[in-house]
N, C-alpha and C. Protein backbone atom coordinates (compact mmCIF):
# COMPACT_ATOMS: atom_id res chain seq x y z
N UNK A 1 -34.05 31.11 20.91
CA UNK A 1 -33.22 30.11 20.26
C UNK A 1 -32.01 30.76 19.60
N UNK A 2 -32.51 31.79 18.90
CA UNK A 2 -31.07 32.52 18.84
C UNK A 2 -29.95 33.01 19.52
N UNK A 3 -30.44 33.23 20.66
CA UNK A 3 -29.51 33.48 21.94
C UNK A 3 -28.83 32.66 22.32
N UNK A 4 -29.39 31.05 22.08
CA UNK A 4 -28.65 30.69 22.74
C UNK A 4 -27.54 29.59 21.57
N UNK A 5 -28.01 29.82 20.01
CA UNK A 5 -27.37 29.74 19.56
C UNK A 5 -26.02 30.73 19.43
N UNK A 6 -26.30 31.77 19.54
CA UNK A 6 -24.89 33.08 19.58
C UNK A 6 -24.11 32.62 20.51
N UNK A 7 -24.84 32.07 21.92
CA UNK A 7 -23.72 31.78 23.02
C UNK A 7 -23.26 30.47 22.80
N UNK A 8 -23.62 29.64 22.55
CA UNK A 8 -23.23 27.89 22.08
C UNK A 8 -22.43 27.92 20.84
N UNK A 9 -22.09 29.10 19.80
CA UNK A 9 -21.54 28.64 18.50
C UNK A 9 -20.12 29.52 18.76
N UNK A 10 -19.87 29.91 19.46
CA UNK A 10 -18.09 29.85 19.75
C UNK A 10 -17.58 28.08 20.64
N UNK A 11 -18.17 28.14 21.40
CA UNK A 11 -17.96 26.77 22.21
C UNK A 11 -17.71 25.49 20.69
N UNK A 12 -18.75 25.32 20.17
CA UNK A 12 -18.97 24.40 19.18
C UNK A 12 -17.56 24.59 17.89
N UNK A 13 -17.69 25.50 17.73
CA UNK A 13 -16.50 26.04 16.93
C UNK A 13 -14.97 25.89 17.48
N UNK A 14 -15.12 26.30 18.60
CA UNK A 14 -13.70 25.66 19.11
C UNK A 14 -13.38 24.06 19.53
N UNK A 15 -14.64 23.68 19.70
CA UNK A 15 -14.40 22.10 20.01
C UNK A 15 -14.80 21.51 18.42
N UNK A 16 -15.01 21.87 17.36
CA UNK A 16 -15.23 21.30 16.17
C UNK A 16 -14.00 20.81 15.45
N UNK A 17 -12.66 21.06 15.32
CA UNK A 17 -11.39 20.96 15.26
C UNK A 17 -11.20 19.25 16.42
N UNK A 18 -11.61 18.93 17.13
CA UNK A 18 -11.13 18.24 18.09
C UNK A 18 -11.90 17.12 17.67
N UNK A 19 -12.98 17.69 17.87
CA UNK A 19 -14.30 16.10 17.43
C UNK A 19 -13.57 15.56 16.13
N UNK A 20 -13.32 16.57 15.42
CA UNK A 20 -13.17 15.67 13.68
C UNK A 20 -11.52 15.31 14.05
N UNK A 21 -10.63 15.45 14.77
CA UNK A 21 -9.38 15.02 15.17
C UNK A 21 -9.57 13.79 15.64
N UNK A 22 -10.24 13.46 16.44
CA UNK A 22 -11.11 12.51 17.41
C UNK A 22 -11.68 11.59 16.24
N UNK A 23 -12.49 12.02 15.71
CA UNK A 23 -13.24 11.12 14.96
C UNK A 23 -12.94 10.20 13.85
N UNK A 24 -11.47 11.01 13.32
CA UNK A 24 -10.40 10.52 12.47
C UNK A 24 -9.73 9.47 13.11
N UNK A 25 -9.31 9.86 14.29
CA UNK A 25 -8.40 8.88 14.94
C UNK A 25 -8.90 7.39 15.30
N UNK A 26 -10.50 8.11 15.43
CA UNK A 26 -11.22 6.16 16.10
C UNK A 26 -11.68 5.36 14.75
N UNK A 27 -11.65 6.41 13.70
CA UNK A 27 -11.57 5.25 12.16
C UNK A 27 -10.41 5.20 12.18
N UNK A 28 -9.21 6.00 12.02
CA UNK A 28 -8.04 4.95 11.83
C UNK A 28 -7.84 3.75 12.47
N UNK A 29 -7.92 3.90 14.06
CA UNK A 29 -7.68 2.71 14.75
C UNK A 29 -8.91 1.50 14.42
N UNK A 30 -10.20 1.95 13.86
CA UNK A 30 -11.29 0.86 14.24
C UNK A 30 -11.66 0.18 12.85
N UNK A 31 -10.80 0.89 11.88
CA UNK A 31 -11.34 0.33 10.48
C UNK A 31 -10.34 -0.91 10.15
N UNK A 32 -9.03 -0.83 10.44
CA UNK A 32 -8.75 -2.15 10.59
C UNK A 32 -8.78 -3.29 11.05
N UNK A 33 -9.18 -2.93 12.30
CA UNK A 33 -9.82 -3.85 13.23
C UNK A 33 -11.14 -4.77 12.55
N UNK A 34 -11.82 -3.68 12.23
CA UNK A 34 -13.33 -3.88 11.25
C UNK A 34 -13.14 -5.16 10.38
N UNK A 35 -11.81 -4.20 9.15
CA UNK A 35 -11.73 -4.89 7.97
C UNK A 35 -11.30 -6.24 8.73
N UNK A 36 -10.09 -6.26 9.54
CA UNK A 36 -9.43 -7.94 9.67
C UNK A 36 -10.21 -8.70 10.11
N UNK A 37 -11.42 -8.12 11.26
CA UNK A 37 -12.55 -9.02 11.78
C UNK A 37 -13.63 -9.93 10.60
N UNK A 38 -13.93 -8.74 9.63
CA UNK A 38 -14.61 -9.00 8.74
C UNK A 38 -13.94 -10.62 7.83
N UNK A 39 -12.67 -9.92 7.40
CA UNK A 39 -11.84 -10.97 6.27
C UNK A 39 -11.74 -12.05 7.07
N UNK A 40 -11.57 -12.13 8.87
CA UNK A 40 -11.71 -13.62 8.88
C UNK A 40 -12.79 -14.71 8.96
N UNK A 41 -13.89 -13.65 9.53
CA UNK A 41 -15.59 -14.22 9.10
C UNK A 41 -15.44 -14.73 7.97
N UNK A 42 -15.27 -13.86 6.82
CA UNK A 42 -15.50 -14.16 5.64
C UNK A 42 -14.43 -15.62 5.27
N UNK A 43 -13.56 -15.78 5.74
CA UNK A 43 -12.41 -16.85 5.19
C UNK A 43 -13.93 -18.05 5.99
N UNK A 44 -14.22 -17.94 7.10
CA UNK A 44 -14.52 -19.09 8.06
C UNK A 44 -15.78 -19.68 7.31
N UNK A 45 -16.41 -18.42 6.98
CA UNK A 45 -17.81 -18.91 6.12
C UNK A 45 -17.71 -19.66 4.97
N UNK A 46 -16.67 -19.00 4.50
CA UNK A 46 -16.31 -19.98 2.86
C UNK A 46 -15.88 -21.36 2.70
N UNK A 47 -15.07 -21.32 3.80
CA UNK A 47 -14.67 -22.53 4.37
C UNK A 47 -15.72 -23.57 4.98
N UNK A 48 -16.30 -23.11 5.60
CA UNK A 48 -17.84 -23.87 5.71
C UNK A 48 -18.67 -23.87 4.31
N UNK A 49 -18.89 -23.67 3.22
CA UNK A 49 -19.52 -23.65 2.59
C UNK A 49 -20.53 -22.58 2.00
N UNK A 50 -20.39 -21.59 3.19
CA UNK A 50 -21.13 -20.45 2.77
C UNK A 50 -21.29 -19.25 1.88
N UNK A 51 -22.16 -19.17 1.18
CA UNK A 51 -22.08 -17.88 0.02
C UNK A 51 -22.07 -16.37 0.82
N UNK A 52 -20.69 -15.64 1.05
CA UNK A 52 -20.49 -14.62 2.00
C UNK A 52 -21.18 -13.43 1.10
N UNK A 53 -21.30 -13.14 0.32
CA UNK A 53 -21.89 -11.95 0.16
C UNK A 53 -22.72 -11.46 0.30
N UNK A 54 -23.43 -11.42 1.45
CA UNK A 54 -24.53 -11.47 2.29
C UNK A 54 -24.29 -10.77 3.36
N UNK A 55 -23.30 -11.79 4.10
CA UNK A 55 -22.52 -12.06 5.09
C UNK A 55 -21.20 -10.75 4.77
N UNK A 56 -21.04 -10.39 3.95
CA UNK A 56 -19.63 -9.43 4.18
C UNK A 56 -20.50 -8.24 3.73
N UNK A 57 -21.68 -7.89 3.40
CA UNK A 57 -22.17 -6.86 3.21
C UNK A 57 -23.23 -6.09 4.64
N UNK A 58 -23.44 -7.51 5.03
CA UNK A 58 -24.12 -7.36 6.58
C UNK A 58 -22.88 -6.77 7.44
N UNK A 59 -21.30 -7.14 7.48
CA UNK A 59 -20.14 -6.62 8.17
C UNK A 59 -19.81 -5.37 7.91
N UNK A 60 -19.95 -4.80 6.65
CA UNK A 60 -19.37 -3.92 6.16
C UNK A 60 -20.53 -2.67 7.17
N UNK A 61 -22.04 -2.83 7.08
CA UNK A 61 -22.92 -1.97 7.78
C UNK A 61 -23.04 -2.23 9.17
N UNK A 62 -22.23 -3.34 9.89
CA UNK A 62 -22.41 -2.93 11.02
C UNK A 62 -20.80 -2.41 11.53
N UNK A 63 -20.00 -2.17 10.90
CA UNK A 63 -18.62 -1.71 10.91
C UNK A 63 -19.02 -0.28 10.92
N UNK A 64 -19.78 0.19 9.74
CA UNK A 64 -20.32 1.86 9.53
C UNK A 64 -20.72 2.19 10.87
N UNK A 65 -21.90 1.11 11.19
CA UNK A 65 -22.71 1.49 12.26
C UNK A 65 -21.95 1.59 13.17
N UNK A 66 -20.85 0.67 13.69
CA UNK A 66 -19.83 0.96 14.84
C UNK A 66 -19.27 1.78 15.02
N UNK A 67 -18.49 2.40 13.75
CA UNK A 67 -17.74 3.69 13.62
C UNK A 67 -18.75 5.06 14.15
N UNK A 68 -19.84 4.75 13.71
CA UNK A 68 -20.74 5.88 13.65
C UNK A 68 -21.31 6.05 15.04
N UNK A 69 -21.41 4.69 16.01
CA UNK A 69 -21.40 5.00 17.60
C UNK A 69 -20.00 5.42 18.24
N UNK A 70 -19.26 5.35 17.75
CA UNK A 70 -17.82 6.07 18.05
C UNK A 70 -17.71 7.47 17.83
N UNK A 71 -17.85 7.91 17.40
CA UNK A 71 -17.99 9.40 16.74
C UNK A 71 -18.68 9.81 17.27
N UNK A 72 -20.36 9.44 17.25
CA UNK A 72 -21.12 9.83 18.16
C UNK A 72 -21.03 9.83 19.92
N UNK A 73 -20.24 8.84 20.27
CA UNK A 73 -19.70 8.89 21.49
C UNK A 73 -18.81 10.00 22.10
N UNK A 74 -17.94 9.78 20.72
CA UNK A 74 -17.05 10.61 21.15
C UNK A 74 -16.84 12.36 21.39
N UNK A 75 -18.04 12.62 20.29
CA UNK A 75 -18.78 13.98 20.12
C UNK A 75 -19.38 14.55 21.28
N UNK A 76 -19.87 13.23 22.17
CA UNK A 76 -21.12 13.65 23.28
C UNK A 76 -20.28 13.86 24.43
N UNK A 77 -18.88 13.23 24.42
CA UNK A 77 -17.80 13.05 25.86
C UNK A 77 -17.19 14.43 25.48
N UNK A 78 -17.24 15.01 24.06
CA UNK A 78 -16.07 16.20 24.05
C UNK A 78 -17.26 17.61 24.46
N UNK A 79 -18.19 17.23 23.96
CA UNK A 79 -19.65 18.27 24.86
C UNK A 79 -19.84 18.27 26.00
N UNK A 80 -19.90 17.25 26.58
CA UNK A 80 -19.80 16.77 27.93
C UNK A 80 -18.22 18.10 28.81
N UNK A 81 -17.22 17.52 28.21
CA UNK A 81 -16.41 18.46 28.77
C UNK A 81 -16.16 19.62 28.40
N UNK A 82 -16.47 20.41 27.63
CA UNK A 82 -16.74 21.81 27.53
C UNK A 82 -17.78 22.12 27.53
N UNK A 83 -18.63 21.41 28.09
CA UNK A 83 -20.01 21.91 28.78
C UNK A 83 -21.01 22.62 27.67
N UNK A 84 -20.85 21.58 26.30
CA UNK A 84 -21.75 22.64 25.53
C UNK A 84 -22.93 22.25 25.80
N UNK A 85 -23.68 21.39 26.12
CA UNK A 85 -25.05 20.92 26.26
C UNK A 85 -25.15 20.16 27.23
């Protein structure tokens, strides 16, 4: 296991700079998306009558959760091409 950590932790190290470049970039683009999706649920619910804070706290964790299959996606496509695993 050590071996093949010695040979896998230059690879990882040079693609570690990229993932978190990457990973920055798909929250910039996906958190607004998130938030505006969210704020108009939330306008539609209120407008119906509904008590959103429920409802905008349920958005807010599956927004995390989205971001967090993005990253993770995106981590596994940048391994994928430098062949770390």
């Amino acid at each position: 296991m050590d071996q093949f950590l010695t040979i896998v932790k230059p690879a990882i190290d040079a693609a570690a700079p990229y993932v978190k470049q990457a990973a920055d970039a798909a929250f910039q683009i996906a958190t607004p998306i998130a938030s505006d999706v969210a704020s108009q649920a939330d306008n539609a619910l209120r407008n119906a009558g509904v008590d959103t804070q429920t409802v905008v706290y349920a958005a807010k964790v599956f927004s995390t959760l989205l971001m967090l299959r993005i990253v993770i996606t995106i981590s596994q496509l940048i391994q994928e091409m430098y062949g770390l695993f």
